[in-house]
N, C-alpha and C. Protein backbone atom coordinates (compact mmCIF):
# COMPACT_ATOMS: atom_id res chain seq x y z
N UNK A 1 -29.03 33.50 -9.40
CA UNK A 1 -29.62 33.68 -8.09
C UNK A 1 -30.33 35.02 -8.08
N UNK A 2 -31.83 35.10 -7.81
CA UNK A 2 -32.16 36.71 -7.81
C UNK A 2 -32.30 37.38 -6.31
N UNK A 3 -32.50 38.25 -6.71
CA UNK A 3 -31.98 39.17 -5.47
C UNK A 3 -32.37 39.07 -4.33
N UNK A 4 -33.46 38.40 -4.12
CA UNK A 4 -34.22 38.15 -2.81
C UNK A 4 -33.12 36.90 -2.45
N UNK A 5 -33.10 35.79 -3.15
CA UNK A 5 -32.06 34.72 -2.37
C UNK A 5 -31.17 35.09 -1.65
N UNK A 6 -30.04 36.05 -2.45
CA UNK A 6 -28.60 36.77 -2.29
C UNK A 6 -28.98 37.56 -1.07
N UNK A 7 -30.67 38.55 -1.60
CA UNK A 7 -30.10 39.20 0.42
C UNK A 7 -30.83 37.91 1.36
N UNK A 8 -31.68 36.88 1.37
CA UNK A 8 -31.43 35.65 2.06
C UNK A 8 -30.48 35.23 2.52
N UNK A 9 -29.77 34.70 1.58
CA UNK A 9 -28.31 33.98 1.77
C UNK A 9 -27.28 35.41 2.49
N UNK A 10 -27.57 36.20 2.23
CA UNK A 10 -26.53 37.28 2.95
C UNK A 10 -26.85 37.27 4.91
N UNK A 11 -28.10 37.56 4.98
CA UNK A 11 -28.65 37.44 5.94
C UNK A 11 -28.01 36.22 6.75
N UNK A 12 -28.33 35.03 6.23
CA UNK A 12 -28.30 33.78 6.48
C UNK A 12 -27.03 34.00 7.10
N UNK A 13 -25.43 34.42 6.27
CA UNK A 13 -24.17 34.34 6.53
C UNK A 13 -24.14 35.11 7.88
N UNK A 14 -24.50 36.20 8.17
CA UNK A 14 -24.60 36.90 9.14
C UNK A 14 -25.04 36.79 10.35
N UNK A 15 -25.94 35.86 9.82
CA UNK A 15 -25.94 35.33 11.21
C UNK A 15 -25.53 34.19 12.06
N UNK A 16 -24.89 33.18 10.75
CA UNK A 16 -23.83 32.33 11.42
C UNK A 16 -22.67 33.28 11.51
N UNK A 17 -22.43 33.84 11.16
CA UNK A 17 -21.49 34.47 11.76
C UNK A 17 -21.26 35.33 12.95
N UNK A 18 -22.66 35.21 13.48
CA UNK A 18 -22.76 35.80 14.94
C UNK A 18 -23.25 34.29 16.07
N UNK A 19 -22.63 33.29 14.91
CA UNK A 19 -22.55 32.09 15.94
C UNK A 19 -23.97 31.19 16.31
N UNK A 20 -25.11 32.11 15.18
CA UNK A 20 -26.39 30.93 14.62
C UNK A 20 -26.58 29.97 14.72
N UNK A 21 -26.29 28.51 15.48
CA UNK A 21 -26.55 27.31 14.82
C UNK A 21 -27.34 26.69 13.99
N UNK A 22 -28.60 27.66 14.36
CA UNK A 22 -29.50 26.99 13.49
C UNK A 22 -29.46 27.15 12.06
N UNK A 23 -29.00 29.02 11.96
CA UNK A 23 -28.87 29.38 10.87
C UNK A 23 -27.79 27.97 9.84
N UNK A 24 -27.03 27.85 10.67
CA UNK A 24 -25.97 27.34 10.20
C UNK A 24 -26.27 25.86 9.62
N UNK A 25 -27.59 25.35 10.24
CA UNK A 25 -27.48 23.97 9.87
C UNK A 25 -28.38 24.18 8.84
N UNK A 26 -29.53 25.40 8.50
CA UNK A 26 -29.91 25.72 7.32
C UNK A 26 -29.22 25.79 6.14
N UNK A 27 -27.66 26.33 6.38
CA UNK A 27 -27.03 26.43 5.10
C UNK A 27 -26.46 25.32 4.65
N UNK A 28 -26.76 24.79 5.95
CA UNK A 28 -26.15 22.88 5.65
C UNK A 28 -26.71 22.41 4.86
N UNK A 29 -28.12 22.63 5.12
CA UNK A 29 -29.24 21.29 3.98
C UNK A 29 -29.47 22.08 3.20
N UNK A 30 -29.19 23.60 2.75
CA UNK A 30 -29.54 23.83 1.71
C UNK A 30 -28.33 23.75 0.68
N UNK A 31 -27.13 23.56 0.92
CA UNK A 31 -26.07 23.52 -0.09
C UNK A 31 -25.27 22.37 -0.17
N UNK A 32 -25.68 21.47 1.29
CA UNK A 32 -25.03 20.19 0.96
C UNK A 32 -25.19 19.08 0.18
N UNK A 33 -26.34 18.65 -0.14
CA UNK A 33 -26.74 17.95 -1.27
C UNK A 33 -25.95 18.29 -2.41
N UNK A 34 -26.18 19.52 -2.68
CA UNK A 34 -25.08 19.80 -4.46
C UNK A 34 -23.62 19.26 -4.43
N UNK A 35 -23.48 20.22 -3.13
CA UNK A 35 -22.06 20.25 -3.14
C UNK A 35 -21.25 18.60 -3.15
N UNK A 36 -22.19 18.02 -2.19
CA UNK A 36 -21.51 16.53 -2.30
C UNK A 36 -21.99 15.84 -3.72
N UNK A 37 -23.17 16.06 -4.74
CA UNK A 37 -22.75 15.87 -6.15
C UNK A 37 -21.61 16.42 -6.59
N UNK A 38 -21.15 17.65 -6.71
CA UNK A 38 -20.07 18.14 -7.25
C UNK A 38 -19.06 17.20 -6.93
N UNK A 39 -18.57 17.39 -5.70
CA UNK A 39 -17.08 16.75 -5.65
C UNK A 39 -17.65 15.40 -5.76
N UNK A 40 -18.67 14.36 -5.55
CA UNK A 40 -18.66 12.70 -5.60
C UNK A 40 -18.49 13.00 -7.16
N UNK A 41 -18.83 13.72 -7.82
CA UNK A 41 -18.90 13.65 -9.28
C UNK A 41 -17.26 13.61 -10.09
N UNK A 42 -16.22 14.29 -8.94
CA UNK A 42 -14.91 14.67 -9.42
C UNK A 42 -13.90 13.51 -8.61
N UNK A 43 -14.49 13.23 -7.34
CA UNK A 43 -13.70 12.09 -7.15
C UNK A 43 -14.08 10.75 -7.33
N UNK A 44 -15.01 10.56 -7.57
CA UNK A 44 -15.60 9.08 -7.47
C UNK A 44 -16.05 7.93 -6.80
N UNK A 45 -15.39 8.94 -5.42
CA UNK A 45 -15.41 7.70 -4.57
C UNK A 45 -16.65 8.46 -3.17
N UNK A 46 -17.70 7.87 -2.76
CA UNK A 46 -18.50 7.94 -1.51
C UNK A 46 -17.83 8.55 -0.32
N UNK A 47 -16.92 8.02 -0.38
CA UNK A 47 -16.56 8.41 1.17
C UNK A 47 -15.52 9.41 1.30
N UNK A 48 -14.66 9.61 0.29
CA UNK A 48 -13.81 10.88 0.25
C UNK A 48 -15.16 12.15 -0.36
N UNK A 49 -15.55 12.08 -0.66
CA UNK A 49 -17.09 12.85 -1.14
C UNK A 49 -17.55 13.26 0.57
N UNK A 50 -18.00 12.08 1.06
CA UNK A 50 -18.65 13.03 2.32
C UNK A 50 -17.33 13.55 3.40
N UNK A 51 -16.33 13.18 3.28
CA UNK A 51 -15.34 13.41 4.48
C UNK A 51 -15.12 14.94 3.82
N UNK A 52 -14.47 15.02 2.12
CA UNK A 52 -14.82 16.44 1.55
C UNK A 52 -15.70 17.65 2.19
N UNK A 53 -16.90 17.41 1.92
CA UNK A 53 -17.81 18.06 2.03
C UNK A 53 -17.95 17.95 3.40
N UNK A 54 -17.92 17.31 4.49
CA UNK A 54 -17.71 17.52 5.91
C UNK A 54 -16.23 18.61 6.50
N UNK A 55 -15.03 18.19 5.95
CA UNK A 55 -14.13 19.08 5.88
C UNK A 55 -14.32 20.09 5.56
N UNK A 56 -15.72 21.04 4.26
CA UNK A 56 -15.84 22.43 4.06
C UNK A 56 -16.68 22.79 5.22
N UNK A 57 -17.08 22.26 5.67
CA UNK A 57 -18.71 22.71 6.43
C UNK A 57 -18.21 22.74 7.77
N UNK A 58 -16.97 22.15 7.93
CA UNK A 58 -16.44 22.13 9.45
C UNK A 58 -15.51 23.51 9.56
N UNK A 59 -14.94 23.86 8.08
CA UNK A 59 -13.98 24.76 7.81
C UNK A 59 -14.98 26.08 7.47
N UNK A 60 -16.49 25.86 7.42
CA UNK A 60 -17.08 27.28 7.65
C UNK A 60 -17.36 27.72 8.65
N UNK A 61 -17.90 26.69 9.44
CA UNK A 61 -18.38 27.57 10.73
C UNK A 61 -16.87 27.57 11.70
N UNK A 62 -15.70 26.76 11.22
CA UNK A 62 -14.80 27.39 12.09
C UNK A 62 -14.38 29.13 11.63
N UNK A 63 -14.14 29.16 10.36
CA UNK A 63 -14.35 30.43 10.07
C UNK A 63 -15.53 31.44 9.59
N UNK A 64 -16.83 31.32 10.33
CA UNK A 64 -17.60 31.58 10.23
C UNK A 64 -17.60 33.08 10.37
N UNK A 65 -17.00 34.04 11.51
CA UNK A 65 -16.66 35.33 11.37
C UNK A 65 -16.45 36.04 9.85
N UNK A 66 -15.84 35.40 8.95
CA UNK A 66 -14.98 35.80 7.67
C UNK A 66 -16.68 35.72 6.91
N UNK A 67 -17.74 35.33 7.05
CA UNK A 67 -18.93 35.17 5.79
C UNK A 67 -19.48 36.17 5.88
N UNK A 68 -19.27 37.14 6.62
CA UNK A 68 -19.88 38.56 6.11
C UNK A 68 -19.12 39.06 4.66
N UNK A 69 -18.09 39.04 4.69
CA UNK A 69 -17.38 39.02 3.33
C UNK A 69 -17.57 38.92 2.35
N UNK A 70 -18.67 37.29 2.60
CA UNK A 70 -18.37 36.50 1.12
C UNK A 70 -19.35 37.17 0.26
N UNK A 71 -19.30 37.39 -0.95
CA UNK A 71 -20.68 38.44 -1.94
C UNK A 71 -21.71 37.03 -2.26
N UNK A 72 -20.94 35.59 -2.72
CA UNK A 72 -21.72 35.18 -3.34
C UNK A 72 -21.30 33.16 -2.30
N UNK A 73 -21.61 33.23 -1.76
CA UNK A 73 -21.89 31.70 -0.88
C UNK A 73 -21.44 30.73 -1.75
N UNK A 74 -22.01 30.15 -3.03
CA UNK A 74 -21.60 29.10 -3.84
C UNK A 74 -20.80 29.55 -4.36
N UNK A 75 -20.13 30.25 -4.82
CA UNK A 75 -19.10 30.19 -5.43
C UNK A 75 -18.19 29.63 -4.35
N UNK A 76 -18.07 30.63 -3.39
CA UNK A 76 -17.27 30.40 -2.36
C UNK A 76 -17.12 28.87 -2.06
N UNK A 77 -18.23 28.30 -1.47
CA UNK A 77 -18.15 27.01 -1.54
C UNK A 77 -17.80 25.71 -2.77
N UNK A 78 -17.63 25.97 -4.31
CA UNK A 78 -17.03 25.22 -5.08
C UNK A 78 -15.95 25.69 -4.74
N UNK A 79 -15.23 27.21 -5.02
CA UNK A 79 -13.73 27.37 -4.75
C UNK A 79 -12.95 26.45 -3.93
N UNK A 80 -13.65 26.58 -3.05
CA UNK A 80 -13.29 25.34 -1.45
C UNK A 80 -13.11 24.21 -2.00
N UNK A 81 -14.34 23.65 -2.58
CA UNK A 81 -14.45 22.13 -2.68
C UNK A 81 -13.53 22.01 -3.85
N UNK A 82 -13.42 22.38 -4.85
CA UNK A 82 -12.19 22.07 -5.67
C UNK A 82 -10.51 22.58 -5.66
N UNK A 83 -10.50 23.29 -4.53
CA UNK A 83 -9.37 22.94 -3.80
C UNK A 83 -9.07 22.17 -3.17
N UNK A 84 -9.97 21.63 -2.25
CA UNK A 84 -9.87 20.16 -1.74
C UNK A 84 -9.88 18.87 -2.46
N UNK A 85 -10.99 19.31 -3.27
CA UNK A 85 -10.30 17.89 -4.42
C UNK A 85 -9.18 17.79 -5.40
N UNK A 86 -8.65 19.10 -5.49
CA UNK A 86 -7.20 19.07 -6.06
C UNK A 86 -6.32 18.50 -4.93
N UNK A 87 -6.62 19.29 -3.88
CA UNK A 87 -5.70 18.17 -2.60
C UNK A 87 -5.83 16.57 -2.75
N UNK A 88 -6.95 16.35 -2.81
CA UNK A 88 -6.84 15.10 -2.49
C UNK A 88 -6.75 13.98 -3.62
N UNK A 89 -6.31 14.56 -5.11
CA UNK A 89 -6.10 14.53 -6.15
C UNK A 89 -4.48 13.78 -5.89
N UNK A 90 -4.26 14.92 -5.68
CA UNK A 90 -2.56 14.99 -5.41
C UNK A 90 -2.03 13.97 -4.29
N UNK A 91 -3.17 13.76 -3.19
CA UNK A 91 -2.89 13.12 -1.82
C UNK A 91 -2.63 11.37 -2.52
N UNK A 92 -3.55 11.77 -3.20
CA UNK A 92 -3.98 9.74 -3.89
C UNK A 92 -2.71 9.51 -5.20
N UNK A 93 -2.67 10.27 -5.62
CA UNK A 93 -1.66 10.21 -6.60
C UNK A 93 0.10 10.10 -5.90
N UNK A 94 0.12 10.56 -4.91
CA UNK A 94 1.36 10.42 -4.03
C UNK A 94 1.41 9.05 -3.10
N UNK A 95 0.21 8.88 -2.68
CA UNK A 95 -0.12 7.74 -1.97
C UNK A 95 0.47 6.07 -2.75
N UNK A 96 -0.42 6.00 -4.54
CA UNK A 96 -0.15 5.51 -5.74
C UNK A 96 1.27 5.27 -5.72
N UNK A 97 1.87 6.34 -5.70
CA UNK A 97 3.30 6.39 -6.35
C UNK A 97 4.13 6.12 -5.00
N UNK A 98 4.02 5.96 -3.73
CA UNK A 98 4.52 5.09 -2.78
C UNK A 98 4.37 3.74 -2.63
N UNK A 99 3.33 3.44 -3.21
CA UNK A 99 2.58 2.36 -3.41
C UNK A 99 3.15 0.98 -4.57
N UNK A 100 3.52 1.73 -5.63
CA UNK A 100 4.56 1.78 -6.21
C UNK A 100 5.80 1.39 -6.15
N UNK A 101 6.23 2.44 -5.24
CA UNK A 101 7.52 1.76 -4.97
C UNK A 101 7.99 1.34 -4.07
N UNK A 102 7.05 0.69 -3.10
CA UNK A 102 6.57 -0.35 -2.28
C UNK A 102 6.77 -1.67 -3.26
N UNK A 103 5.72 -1.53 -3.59
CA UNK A 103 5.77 -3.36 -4.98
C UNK A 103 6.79 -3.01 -5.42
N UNK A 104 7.35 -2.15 -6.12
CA UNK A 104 8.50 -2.58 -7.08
C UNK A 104 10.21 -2.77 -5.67
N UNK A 105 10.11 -2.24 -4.71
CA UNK A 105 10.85 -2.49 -3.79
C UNK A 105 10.57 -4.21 -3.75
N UNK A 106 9.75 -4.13 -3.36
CA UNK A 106 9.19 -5.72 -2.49
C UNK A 106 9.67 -6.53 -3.58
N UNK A 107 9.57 -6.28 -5.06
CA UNK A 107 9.40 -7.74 -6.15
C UNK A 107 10.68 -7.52 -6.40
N UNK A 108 11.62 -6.92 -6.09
CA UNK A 108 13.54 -6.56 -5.99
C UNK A 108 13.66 -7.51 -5.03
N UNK A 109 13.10 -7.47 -3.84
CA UNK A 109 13.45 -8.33 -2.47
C UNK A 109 13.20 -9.55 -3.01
N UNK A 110 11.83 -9.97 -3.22
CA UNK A 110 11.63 -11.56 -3.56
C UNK A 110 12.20 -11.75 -4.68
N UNK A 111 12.93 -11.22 -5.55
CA UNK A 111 13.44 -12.17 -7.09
C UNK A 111 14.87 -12.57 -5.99
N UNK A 112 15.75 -11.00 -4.90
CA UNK A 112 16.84 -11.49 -4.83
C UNK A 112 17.16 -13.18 -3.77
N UNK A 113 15.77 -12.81 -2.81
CA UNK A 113 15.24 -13.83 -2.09
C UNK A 113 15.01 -15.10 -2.58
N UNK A 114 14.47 -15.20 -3.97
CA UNK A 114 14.14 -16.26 -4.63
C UNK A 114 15.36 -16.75 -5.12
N UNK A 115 16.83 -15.85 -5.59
CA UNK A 115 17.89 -16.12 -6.19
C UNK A 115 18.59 -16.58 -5.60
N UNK A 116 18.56 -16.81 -4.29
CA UNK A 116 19.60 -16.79 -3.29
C UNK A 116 18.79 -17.96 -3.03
N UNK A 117 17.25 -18.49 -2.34
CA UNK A 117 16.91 -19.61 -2.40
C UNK A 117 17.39 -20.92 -3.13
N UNK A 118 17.02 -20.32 -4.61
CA UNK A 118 17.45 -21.30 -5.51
C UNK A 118 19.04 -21.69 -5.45
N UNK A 119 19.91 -20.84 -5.00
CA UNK A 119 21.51 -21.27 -4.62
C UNK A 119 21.66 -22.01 -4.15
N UNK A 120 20.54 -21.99 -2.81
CA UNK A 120 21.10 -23.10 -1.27
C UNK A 120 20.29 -24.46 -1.76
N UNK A 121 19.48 -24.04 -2.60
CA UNK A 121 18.43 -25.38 -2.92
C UNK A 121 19.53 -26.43 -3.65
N UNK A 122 20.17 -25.71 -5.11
CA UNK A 122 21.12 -26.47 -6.14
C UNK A 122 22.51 -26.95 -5.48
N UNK A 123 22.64 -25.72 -3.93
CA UNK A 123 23.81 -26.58 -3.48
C UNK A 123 23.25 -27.48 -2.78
N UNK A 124 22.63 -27.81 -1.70
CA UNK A 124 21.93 -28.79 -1.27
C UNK A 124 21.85 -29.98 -2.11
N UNK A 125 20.88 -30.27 -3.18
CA UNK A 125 21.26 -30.82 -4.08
C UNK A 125 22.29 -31.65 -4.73
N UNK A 126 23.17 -30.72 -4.60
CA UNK A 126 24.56 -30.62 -5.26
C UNK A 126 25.53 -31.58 -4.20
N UNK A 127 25.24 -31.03 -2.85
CA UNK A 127 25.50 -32.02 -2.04
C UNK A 127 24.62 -33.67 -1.22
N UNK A 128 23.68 -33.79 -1.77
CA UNK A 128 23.09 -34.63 -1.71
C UNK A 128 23.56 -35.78 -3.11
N UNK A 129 23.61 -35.49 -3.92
CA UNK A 129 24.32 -35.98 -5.14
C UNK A 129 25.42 -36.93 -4.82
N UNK A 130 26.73 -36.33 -4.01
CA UNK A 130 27.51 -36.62 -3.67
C UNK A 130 27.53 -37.86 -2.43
N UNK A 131 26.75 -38.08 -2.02
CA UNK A 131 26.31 -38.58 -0.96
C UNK A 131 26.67 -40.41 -1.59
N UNK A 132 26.99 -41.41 -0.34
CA UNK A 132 27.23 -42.65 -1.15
C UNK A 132 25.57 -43.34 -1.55
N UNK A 133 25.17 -43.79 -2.06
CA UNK A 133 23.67 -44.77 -2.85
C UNK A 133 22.97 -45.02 -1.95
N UNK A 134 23.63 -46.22 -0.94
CA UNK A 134 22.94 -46.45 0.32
C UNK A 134 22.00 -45.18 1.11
N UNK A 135 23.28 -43.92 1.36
CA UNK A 135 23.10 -43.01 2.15
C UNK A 135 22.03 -41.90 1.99
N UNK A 136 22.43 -41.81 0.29
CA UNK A 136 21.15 -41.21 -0.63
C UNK A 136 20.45 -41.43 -0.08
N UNK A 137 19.41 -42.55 -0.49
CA UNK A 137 18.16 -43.31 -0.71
C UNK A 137 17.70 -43.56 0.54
N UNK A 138 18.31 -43.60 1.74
CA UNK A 138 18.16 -43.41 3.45
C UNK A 138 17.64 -41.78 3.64
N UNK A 139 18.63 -41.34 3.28
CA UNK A 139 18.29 -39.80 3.17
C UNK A 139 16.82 -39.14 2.68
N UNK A 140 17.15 -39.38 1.39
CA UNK A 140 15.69 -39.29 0.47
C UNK A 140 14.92 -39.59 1.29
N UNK A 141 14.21 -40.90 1.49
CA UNK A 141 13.35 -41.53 2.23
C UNK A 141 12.94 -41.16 3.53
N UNK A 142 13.85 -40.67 4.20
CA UNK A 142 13.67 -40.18 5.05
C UNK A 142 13.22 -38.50 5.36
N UNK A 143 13.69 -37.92 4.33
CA UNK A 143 13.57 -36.24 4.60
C UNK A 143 12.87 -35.57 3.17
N UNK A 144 12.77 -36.40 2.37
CA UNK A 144 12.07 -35.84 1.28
C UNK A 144 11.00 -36.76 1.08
N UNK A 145 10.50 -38.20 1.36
CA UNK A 145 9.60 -38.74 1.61
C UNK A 145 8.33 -39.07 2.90
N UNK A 146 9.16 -38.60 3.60
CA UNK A 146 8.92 -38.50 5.18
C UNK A 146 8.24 -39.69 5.97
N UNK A 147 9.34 -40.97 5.29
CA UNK A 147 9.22 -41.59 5.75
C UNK A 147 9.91 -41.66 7.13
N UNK A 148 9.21 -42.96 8.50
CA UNK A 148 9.93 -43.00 9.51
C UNK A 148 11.54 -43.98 9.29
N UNK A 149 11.94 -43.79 10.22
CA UNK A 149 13.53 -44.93 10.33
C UNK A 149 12.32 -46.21 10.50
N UNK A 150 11.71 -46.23 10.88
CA UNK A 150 11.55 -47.79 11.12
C UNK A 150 11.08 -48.63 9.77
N UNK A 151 10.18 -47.23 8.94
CA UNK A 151 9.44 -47.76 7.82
C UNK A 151 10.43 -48.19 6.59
N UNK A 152 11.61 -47.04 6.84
CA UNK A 152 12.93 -47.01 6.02
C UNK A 152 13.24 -48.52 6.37
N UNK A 153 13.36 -48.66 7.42
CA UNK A 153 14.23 -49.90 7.50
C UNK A 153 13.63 -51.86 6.87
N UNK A 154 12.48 -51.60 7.27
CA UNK A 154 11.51 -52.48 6.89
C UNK A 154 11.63 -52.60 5.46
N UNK A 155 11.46 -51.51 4.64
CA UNK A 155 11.84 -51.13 3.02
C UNK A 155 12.75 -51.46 2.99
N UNK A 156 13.76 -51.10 3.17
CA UNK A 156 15.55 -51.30 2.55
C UNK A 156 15.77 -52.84 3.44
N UNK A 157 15.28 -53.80 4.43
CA UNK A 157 16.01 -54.92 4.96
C UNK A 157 16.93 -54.26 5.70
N UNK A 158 16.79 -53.47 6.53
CA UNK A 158 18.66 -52.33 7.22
C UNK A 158 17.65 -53.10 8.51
N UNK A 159 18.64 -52.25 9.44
CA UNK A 159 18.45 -52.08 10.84
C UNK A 159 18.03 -50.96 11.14
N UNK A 160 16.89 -50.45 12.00
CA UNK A 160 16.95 -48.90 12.63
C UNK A 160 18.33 -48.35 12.71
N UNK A 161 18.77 -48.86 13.58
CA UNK A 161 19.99 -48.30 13.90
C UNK A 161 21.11 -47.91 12.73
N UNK A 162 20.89 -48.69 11.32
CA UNK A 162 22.25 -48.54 10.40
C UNK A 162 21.23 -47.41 9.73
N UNK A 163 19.78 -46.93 9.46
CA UNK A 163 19.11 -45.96 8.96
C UNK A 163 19.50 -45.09 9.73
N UNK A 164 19.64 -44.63 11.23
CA UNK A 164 20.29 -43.33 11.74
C UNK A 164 21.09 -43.42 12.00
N UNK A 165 22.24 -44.50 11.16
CA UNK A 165 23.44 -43.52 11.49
C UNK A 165 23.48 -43.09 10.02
N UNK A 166 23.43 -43.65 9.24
CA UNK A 166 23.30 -43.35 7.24
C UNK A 166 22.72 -41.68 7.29
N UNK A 167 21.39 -41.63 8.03
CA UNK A 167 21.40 -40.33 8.31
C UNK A 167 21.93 -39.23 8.88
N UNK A 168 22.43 -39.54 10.18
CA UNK A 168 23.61 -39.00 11.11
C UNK A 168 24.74 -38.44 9.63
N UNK A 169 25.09 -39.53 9.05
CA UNK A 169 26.52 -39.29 8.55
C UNK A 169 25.65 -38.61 6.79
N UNK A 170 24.82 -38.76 6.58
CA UNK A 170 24.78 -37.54 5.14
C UNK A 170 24.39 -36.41 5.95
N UNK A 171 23.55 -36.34 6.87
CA UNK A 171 23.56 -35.07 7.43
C UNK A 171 24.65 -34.30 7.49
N UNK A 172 25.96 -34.79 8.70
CA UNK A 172 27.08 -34.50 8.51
C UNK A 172 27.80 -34.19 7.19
N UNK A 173 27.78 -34.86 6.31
CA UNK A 173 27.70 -34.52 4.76
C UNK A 173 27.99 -33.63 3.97
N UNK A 174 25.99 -33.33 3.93
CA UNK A 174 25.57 -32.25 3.47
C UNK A 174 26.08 -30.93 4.43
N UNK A 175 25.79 -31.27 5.88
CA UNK A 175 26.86 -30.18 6.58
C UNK A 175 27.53 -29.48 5.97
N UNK A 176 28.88 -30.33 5.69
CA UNK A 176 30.21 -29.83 5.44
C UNK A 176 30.10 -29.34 4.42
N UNK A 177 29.67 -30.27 3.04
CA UNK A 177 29.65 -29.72 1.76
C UNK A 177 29.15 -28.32 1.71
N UNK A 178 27.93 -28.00 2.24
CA UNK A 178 27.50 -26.29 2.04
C UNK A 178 28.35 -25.48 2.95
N UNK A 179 28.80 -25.61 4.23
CA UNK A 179 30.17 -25.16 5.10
C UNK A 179 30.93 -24.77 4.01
N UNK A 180 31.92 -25.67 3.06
CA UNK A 180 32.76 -25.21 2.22
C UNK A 180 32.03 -24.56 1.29
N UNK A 181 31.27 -23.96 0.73
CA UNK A 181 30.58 -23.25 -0.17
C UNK A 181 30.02 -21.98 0.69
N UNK A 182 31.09 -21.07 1.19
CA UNK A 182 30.32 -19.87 2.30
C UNK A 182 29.88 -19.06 1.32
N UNK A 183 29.90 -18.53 0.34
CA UNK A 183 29.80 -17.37 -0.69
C UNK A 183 28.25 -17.53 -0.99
N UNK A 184 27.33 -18.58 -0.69
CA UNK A 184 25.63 -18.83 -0.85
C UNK A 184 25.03 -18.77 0.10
């Protein structure tokens, strides 16, 4: 930077720091373009890039008093910006690693969810098995085929009425059978 810029840019600070706006939106378009290459270049992503670089520029003119200070403007301003992208380095990497153990929480829940499913399914099962032939095949037909009682009955030669009670009574059944099995 030669010397005419530096006392420019000195000037420039001084007088946002006596609360310039205009000055201030000069130092905007003249350093914001880079600066949002720099950090889009370190984080990758568009929009943490401009919220970045909006976060320094909001964090100068709030401390705008302090830029009489500064000797050299860009520096000052990478210092900033790669502190912030070390923040937000760290922010995403913590975020990740909750994220983490979120899924690995969650896929603990559904295997024990799934284990415990598969219990009530094989006792179910297990008590359907047991069930007398007739009562089965009423059953079946009815709750795993989805067929109606009437269609059941038409099929098997029964009566409506002997299809719900066949159902009535494996229902009851299967009831009891998983009742005595409390430990699933």
């Amino acid at each position: 930077m030669s010397v005419d810029a530096t006392h420019i840019n000195k000037e420039l600070l001084l007088r946002i720091a006596g609360g310039d706006e205009k000055a201030f939106t000069q130092l905007l378009m003249e350093h914001s373009g880079l600066l949002y290459s720099f950090v889009l270049r370190h984080t990758g992503v568009k929009e943490v890039a401009e919220e970045i670089v909006q976060d320094i520029f909001t964090q100068v003119w709030q401390t705008r008093e302090t830029l009489a200070e500064i000797r050299n403007f860009r520096t000052y301003l990478y210092v900033i910006s790669r502190n912030r992208i070390l923040n937000e380095i760290k922010r995403l990497m913590r975020e990740r690693k909750r994220h983490a153990e979120w899924v690995h929480a969650a896929v603990g829940v559904l295997e024990e969810d799934t284990a415990i499913i598969e219990q009530q399914y094989n006792l179910i099962e297990a008590a359907i098995r047991r069930l007398p032939p007739q009562q089965k095949k009423v059953w079946t037909l009815n709750r795993q085929e989805g067929m109606t009682y009437q269609q059941i009955a038409v099929a098997m030669n029964i009566s409506r009425e002997t299809v719900k009670t066949y159902i009535q009574h494996a229902n009851a059944a299967i009831t009891r059978y998983i009742a005595s099995h409390p430990g699933i």
